[in-house]
PDB file of N, CA and C in Angstrom:
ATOM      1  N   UNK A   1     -12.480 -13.399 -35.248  1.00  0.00           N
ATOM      2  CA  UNK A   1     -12.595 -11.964 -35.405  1.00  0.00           C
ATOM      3  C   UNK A   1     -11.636 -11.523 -36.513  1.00  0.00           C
ATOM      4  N   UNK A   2     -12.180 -10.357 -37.487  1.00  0.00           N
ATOM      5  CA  UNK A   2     -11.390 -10.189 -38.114  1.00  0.00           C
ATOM      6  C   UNK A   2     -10.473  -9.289 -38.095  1.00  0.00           C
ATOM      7  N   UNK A   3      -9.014  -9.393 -37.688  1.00  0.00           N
ATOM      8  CA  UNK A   3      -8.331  -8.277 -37.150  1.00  0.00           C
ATOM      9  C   UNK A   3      -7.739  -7.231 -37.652  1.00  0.00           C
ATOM     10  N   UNK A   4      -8.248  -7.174 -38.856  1.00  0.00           N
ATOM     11  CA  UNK A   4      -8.178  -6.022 -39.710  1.00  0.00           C
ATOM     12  C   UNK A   4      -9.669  -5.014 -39.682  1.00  0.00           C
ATOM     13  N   UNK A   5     -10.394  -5.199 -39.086  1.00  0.00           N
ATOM     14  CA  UNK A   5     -11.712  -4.824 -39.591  1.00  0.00           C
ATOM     15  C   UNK A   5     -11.919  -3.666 -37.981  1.00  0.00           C
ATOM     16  N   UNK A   6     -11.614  -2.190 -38.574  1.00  0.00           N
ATOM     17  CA  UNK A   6     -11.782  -1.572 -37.069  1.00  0.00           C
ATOM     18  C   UNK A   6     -13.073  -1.491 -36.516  1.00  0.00           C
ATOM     19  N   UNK A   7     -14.026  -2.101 -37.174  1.00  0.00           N
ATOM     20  CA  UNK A   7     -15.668  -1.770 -36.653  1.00  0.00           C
ATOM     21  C   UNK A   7     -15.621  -3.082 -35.628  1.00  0.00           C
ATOM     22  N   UNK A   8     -14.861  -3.753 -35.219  1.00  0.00           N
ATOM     23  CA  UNK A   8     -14.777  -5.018 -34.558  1.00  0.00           C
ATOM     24  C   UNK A   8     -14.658  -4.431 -33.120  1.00  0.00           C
ATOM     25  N   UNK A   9     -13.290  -3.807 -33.418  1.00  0.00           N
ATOM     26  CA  UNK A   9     -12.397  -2.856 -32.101  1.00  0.00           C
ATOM     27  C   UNK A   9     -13.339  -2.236 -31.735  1.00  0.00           C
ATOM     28  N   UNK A  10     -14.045  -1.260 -32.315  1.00  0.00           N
ATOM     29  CA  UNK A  10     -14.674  -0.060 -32.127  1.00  0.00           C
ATOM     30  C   UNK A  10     -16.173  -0.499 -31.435  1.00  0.00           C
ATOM     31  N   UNK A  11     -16.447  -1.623 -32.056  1.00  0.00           N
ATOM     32  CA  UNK A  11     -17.638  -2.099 -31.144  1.00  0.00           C
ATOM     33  C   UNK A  11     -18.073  -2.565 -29.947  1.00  0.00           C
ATOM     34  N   UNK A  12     -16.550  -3.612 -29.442  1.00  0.00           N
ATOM     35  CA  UNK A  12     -16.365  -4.048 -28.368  1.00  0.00           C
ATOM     36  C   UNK A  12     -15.980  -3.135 -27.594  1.00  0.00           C
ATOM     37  N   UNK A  13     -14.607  -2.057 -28.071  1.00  0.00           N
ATOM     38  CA  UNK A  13     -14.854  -0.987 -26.966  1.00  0.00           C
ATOM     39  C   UNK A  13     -16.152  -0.421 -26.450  1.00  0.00           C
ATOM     40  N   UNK A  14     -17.395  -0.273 -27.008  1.00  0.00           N
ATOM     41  CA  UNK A  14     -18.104   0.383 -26.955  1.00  0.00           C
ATOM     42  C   UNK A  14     -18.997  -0.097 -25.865  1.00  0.00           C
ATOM     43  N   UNK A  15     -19.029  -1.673 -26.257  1.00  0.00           N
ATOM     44  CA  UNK A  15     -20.083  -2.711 -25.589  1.00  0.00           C
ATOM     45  C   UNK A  15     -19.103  -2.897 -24.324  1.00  0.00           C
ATOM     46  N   UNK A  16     -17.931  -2.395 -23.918  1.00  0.00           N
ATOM     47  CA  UNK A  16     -17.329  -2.487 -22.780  1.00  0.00           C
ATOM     48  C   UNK A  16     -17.249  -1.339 -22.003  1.00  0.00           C
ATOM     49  N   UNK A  17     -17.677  -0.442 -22.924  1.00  0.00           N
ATOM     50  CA  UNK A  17     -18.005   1.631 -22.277  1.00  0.00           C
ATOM     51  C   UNK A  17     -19.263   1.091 -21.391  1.00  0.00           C
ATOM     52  N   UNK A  18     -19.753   1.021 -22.245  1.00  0.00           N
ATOM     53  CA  UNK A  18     -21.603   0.511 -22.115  1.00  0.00           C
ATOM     54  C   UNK A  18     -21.486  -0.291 -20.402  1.00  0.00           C
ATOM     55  N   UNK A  19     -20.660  -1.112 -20.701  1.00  0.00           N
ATOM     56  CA  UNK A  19     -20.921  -1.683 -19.517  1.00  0.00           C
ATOM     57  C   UNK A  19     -20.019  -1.179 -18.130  1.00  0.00           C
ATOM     58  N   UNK A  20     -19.057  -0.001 -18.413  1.00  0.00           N
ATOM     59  CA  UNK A  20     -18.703   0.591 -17.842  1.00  0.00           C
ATOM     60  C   UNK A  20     -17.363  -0.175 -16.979  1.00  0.00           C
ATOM     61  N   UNK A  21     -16.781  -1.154 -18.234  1.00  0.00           N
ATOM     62  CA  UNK A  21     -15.826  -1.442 -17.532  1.00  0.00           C
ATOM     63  C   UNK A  21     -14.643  -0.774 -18.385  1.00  0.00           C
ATOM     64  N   UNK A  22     -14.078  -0.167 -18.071  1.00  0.00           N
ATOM     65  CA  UNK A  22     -12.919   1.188 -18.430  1.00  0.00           C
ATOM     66  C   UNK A  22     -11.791   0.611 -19.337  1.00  0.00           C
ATOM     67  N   UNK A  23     -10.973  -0.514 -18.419  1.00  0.00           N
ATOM     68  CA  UNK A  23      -9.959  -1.218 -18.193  1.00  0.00           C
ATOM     69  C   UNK A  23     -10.013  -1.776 -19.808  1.00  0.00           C
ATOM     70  N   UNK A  24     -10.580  -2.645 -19.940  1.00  0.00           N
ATOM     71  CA  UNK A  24     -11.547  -3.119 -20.967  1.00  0.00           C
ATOM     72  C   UNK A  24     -11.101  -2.599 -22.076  1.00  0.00           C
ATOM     73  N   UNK A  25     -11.836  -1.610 -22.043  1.00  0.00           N
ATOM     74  CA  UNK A  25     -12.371  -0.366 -23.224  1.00  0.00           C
ATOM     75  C   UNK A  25     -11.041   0.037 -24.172  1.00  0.00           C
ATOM     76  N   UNK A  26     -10.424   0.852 -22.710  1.00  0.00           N
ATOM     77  CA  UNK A  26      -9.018   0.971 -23.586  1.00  0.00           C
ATOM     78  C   UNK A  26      -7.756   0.141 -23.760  1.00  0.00           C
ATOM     79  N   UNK A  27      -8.244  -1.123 -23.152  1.00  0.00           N
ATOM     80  CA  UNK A  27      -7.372  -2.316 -24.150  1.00  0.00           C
ATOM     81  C   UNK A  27      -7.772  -2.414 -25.446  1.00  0.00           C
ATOM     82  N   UNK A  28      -8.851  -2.635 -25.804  1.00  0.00           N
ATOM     83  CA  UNK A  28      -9.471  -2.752 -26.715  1.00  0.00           C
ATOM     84  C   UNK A  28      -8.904  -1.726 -27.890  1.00  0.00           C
ATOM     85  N   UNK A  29      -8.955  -0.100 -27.706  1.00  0.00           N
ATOM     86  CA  UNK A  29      -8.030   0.698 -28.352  1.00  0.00           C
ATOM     87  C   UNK A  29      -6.666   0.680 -28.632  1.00  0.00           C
ATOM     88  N   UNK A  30      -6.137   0.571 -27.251  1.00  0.00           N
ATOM     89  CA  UNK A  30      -4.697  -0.095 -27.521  1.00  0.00           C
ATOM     90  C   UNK A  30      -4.394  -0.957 -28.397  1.00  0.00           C
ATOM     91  N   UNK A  31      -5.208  -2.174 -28.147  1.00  0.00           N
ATOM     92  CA  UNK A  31      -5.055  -3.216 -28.890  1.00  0.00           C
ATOM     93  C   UNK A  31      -5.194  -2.644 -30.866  1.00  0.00           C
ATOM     94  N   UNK A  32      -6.231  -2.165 -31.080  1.00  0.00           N
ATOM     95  CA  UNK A  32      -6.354  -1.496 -32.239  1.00  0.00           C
ATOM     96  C   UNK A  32      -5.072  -0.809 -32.824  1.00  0.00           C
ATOM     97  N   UNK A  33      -4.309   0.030 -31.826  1.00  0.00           N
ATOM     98  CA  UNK A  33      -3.430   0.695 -31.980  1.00  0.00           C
ATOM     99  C   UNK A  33      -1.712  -0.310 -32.651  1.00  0.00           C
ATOM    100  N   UNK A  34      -1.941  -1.077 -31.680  1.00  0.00           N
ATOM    101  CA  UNK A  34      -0.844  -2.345 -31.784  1.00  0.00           C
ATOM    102  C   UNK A  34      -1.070  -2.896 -32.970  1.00  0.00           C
ATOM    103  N   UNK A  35      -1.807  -2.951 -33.243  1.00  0.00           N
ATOM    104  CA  UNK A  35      -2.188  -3.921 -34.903  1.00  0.00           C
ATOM    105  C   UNK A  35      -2.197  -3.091 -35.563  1.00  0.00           C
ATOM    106  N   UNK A  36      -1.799  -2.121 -35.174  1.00  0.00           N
ATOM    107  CA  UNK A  36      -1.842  -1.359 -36.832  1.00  0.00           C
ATOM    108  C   UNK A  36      -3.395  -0.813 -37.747  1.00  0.00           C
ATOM    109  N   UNK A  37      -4.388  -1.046 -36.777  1.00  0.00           N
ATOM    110  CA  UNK A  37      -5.613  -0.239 -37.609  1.00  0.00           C
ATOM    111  C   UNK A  37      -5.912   0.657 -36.697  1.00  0.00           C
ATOM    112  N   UNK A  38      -6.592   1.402 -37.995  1.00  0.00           N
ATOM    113  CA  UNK A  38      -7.162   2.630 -37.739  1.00  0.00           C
ATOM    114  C   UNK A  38      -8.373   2.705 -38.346  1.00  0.00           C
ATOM    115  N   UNK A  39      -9.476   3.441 -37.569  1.00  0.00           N
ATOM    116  CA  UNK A  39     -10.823   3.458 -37.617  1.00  0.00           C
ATOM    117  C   UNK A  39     -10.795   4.736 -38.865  1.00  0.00           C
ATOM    118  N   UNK A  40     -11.943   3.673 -39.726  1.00  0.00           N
ATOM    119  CA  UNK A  40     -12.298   4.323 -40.537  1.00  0.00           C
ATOM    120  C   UNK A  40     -13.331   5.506 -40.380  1.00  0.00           C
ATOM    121  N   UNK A  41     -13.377   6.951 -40.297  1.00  0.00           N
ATOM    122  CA  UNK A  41     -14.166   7.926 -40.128  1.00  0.00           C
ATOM    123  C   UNK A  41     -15.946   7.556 -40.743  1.00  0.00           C
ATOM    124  N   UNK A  42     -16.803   8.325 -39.845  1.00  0.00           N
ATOM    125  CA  UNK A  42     -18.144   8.136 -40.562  1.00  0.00           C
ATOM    126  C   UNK A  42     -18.038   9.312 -41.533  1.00  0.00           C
ATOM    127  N   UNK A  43     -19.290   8.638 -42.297  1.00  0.00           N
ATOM    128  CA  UNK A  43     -19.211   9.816 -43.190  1.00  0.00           C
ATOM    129  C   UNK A  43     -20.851   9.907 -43.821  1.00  0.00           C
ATOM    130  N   UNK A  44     -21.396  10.753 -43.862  1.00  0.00           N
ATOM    131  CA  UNK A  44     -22.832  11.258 -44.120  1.00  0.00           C
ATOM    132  C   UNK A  44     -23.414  12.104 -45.483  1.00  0.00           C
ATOM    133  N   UNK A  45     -24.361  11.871 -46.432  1.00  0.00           N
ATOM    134  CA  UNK A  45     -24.789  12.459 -47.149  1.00  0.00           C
ATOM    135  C   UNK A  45     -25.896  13.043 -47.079  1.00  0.00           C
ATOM    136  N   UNK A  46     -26.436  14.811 -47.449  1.00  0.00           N
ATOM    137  CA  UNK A  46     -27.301  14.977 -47.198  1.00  0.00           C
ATOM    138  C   UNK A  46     -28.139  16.051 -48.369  1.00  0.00           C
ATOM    139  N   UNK A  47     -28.683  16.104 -49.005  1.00  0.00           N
ATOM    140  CA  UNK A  47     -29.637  16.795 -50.248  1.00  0.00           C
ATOM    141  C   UNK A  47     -30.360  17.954 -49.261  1.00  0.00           C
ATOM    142  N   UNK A  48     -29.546  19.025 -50.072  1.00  0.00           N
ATOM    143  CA  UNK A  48     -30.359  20.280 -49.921  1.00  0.00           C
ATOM    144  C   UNK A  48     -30.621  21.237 -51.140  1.00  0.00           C
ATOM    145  N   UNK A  49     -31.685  21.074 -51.441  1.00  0.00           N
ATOM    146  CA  UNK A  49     -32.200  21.859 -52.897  1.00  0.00           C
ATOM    147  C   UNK A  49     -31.825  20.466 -53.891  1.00  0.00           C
ATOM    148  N   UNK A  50     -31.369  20.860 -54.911  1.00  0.00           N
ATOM    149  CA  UNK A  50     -31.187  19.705 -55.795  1.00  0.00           C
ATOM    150  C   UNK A  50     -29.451  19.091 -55.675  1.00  0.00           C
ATOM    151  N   UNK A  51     -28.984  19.811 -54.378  1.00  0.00           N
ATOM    152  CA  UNK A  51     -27.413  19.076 -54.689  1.00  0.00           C
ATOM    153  C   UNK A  51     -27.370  18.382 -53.209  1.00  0.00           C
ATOM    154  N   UNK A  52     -26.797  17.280 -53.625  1.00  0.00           N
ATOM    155  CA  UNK A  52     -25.906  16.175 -52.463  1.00  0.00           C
ATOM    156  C   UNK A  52     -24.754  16.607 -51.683  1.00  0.00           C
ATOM    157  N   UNK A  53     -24.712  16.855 -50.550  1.00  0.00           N
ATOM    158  CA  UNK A  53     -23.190  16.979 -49.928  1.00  0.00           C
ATOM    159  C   UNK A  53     -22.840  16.378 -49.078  1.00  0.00           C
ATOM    160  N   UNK A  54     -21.857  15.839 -48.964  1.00  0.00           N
ATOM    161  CA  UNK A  54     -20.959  14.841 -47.925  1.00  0.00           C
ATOM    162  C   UNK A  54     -20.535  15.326 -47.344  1.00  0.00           C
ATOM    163  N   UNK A  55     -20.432  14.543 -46.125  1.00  0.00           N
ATOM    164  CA  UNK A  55     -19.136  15.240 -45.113  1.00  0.00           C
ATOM    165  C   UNK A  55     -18.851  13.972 -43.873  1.00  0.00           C
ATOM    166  N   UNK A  56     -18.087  14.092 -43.535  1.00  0.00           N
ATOM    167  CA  UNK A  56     -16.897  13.291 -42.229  1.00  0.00           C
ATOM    168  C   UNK A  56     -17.116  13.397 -40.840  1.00  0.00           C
ATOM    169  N   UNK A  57     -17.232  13.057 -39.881  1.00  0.00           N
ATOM    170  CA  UNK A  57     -17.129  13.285 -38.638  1.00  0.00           C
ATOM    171  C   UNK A  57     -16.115  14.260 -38.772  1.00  0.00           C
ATOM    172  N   UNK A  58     -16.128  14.964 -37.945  1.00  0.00           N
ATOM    173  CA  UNK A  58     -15.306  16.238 -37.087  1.00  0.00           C
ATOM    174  C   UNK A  58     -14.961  17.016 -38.387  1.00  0.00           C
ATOM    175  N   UNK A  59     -15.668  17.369 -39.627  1.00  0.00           N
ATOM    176  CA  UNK A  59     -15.806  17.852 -40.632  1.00  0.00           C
ATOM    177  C   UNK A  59     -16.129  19.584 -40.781  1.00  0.00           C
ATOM    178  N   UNK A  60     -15.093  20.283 -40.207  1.00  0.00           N
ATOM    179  CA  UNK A  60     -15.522  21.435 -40.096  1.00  0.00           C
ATOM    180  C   UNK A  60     -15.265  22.847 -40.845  1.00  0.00           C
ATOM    181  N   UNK A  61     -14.813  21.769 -42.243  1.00  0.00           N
ATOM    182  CA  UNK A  61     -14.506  22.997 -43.062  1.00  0.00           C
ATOM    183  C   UNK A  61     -15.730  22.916 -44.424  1.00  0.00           C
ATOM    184  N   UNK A  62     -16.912  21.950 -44.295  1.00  0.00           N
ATOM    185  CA  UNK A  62     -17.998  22.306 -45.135  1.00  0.00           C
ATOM    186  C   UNK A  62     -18.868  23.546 -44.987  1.00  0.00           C
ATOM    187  N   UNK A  63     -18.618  23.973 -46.168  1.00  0.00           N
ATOM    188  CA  UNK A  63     -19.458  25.402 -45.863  1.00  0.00           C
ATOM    189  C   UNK A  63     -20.973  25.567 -45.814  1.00  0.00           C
ATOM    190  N   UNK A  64     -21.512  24.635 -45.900  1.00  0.00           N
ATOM    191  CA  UNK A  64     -23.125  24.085 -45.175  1.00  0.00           C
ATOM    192  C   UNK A  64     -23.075  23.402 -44.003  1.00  0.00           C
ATOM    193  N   UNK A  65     -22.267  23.111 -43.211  1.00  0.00           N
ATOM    194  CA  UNK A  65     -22.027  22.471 -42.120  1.00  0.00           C
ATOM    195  C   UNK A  65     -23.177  22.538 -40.840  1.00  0.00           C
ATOM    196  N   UNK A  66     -23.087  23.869 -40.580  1.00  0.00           N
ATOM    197  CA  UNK A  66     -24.407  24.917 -39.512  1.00  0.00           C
ATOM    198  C   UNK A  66     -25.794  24.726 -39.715  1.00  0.00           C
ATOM    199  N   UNK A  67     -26.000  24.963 -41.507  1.00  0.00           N
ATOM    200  CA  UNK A  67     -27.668  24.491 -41.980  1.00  0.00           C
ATOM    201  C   UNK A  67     -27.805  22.862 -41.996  1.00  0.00           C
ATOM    202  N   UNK A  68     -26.799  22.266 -41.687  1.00  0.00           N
ATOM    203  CA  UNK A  68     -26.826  20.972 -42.398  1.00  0.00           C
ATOM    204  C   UNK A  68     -27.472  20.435 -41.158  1.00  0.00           C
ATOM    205  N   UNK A  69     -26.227  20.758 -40.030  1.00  0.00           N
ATOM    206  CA  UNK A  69     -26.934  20.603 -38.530  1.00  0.00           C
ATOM    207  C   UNK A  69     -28.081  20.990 -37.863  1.00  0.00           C
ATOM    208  N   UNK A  70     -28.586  22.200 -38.206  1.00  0.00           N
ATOM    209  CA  UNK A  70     -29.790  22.945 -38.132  1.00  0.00           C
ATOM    210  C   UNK A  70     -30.963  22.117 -38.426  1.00  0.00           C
ATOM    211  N   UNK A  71     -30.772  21.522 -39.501  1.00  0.00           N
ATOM    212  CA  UNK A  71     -32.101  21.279 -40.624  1.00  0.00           C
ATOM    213  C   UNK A  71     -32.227  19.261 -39.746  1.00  0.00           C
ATOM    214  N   UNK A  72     -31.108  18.396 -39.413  1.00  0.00           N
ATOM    215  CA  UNK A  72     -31.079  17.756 -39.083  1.00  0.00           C
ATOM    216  C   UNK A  72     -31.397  17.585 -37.768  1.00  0.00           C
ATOM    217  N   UNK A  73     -30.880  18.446 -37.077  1.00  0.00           N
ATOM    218  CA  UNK A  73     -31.788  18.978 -35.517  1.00  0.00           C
ATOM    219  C   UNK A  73     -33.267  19.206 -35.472  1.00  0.00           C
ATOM    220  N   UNK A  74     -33.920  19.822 -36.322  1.00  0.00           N
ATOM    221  CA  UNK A  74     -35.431  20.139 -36.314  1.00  0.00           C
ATOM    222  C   UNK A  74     -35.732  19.181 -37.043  1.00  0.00           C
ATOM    223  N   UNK A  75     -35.198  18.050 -38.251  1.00  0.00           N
ATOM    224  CA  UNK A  75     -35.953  16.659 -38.305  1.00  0.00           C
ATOM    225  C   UNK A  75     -36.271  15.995 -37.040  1.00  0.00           C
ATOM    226  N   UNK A  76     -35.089  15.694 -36.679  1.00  0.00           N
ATOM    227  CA  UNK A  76     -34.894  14.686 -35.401  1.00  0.00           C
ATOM    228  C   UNK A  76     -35.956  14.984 -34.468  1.00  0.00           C
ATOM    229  N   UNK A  77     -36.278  16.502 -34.160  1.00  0.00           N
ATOM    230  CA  UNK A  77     -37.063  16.464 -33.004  1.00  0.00           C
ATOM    231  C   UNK A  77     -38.221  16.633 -33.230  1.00  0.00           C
ATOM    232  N   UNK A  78     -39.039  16.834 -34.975  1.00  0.00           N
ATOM    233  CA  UNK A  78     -39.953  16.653 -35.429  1.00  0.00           C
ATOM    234  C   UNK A  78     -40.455  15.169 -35.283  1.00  0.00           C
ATOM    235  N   UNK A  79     -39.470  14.212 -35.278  1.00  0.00           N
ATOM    236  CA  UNK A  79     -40.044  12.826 -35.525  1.00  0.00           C
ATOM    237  C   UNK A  79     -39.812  12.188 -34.075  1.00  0.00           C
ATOM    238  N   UNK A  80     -39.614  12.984 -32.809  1.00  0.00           N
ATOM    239  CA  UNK A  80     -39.579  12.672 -31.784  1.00  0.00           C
ATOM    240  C   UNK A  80     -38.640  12.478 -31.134  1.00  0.00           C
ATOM    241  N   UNK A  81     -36.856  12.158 -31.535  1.00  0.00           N
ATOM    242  CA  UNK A  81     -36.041  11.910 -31.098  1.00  0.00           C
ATOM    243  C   UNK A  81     -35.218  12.370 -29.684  1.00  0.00           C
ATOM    244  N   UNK A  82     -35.142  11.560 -29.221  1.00  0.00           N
ATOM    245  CA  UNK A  82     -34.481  12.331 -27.990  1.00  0.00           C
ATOM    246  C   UNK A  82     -32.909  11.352 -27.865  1.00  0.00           C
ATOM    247  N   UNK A  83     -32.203  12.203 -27.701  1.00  0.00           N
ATOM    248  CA  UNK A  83     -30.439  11.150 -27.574  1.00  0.00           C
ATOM    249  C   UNK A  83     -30.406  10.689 -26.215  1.00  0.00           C
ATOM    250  N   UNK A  84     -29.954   9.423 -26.742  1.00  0.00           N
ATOM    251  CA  UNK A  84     -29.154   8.377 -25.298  1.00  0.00           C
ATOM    252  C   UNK A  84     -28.136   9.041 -24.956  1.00  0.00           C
ATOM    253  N   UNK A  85     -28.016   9.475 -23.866  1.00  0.00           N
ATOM    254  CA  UNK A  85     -26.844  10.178 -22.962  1.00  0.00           C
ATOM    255  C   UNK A  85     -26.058   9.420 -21.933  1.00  0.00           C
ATOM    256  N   UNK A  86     -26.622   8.700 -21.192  1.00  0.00           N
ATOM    257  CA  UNK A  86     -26.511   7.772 -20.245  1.00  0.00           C
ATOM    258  C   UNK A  86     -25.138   7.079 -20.211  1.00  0.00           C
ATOM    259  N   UNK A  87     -25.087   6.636 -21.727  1.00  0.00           N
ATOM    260  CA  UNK A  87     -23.742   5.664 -21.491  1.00  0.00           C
ATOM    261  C   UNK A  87     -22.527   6.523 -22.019  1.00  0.00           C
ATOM    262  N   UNK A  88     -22.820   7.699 -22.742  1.00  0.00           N
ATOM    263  CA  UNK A  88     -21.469   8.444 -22.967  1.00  0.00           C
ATOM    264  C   UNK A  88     -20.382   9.352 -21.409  1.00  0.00           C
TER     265      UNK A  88
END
């Protein structure tokens, strides 16, 4: 494993949420924490009219932020999507 690489941490916690063992989970963070990484933020691009805009998880100072979500909400449920809830 590569112990620099936080998508490692971040996965196994996840696949240990998933399976709902707790204990697990936040070793797994801890452990992240102890080594010294830190998870790299997502980050998303999206074209509205002719310009590109980016933005970050928990990104709440883009000033398209609301339409961005809007317009991505009525894709999603145009093409059928419904969110997995279950394991959060």
């Amino acid at each position: 494993m590569e112990l620099s690489n936080s998508g490692n941490y971040v996965i196994s916690s996840k696949i240990y949420a998933n399976m709902k063992r707790w204990d697990d989970c936040a070793k797994m963070r801890v452990l992240m924490r102890q080594c010294g990484v830190s998870k790299t933020p997502g980050c998303s691009w999206i074209a509205i009219g002719a310009r590109v805009h980016e933005f970050h998880v928990g990104d709440s100072l883009h000033h398209h932020l609301v339409i961005i979500y809007q317009l991505l909400n009525e894709e999603m449920k145009r093409e059928g999507y419904v969110p997995k809830t279950d394991c959060i």
